[in-house]
Protein backbone atom coordinates (compact mmCIF):
# COMPACT_ATOMS: atom_id res chain seq x y z
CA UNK A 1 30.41 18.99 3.96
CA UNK A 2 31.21 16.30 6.44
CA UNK A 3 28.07 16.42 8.14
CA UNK A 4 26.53 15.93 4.20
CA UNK A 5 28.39 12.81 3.62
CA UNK A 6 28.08 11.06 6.96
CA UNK A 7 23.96 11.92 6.23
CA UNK A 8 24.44 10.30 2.73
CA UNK A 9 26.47 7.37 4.29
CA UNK A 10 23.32 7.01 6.76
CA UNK A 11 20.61 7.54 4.35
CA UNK A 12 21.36 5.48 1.08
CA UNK A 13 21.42 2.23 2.07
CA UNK A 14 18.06 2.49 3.35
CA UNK A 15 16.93 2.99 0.29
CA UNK A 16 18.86 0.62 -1.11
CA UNK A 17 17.02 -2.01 1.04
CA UNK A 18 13.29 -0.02 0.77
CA UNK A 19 10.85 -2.73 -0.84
CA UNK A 20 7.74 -1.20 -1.80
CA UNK A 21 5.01 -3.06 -3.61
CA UNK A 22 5.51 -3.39 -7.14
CA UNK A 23 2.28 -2.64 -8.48
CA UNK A 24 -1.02 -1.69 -6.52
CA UNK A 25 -4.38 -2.76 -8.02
CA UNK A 26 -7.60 -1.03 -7.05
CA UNK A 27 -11.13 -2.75 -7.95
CA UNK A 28 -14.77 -1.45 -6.80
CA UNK A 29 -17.12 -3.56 -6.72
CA UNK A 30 -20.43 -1.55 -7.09
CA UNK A 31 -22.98 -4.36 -5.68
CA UNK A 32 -20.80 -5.51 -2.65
CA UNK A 33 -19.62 -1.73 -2.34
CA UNK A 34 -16.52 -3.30 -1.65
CA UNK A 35 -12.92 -2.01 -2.36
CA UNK A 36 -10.16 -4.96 -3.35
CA UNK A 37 -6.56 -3.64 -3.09
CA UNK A 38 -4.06 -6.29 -4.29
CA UNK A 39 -0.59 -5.62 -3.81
CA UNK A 40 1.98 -7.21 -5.85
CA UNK A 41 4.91 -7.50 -3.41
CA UNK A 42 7.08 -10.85 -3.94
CA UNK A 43 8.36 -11.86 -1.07
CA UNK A 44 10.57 -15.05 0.33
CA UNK A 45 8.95 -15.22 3.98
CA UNK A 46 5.04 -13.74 3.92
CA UNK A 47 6.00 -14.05 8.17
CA UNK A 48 9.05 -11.89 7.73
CA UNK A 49 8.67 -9.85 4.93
CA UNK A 50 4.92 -8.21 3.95
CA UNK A 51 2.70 -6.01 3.07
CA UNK A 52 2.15 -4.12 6.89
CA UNK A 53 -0.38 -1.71 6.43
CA UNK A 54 -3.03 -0.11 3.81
CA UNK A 55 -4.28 3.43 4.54
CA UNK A 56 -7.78 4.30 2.24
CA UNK A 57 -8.95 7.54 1.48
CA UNK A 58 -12.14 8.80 -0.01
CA UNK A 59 -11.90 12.29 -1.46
CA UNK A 60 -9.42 13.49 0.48
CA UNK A 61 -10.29 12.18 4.26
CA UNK A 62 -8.74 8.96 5.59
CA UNK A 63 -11.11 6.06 6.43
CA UNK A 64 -9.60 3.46 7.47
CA UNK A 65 -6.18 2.02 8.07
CA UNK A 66 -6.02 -1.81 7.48
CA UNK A 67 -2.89 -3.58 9.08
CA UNK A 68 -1.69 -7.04 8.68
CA UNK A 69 1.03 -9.31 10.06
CA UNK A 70 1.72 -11.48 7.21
CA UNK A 71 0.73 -11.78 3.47
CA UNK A 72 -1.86 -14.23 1.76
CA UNK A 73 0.97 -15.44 -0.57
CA UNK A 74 4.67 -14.85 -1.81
CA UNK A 75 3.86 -12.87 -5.11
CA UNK A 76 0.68 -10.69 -3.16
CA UNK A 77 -1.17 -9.49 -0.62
CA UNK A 78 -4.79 -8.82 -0.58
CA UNK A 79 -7.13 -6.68 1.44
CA UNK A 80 -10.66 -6.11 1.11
CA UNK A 81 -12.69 -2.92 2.83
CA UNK A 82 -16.68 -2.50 2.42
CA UNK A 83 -16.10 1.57 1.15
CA UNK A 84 -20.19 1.64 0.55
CA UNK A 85 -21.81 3.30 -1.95
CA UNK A 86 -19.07 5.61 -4.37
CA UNK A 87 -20.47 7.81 -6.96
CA UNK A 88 -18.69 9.18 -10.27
CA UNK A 89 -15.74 11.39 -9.35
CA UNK A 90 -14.96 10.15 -5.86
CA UNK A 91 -11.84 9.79 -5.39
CA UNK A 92 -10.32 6.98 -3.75
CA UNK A 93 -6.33 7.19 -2.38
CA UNK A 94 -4.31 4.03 -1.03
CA UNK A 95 -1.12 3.70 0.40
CA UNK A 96 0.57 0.56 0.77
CA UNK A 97 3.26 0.38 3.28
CA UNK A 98 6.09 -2.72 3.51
CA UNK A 99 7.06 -3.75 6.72
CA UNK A 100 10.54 -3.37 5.56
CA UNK A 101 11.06 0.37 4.18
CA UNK A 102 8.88 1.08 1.02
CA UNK A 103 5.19 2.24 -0.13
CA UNK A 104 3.48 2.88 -3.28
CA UNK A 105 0.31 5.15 -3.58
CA UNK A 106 -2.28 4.67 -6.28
CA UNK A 107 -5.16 6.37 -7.00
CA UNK A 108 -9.01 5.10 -8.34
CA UNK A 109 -11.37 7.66 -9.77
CA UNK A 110 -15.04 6.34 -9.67
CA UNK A 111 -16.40 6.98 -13.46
C-alpha cells in the first residue's frame, strides 16, 4: 500500500503538468502530395515550451519523424511533409509530442 501511494505521489503531478496539443489538424493536399499537420498548442515561450516532435504513419508503418526546437507561433505549430501520392483508404497516423509531457494522436483516412 505504501509503495502504491509513494507511486501516486510520483506519478500525478506529471500529469498534472503534461501539455499536449489541443487539437491536431491533418490536411492532404493531392497536387503538392503534401501533408500539413497544424498543432494547436498555446504556448508563452515558442523557445521554451513547443511542439518537439511529429511522428507520420501511412497504413500502419512509420515514415518519418519530424522534430523541431521551437514553434512558428504562440497559439501553433506547423509542419509540412511531401507524403506523395495517397489513394482512398490509406491511412495516415500522427503523433504530436510536447516538449514538456503530453501528445495527441489523430488520424486522416484518404476518401
Amino acid at each position: 500500500m505504501k509503495k502504491i501511494f509513494v507511486a501516486l505521489l510520483l506519478v500525478v503531478p506529471l500529469f498534472a503538468w503534461a501539455h499536449p496539443p489541443k487539437q491536431v489538424d491533418l490536411k492532404y493536399d493531392s497536387e503538392s502530395r503534401e501533408l500539413v499537420v497544424e498543432a494547436v498548442h498555446p504556448v508563452g515561450d515558442v523557445k521554451s515550451h513547443y511542439i518537439k516532435q511529429v511522428d507520420i504513419s501511412l497504413n500502419g508503418k512509420k515514415v518519418k519523424t519530424i522534430k523541431a526546437e521551437e514553434q512558428c507561433s504562440e497559439e501553433k505549430a506547423r509542419f509540412v511533409y511531401e507524403i506523395g501520392a495517397l489513394k482512398s483508404g490509406d491511412k495516415v497516423k500522427v503523433r504530436a509530442r510536447c516538449n514538456k509531457p503530453g501528445r495527441r494522436t489523430v488520424t486522416l483516412i484518404i476518401e
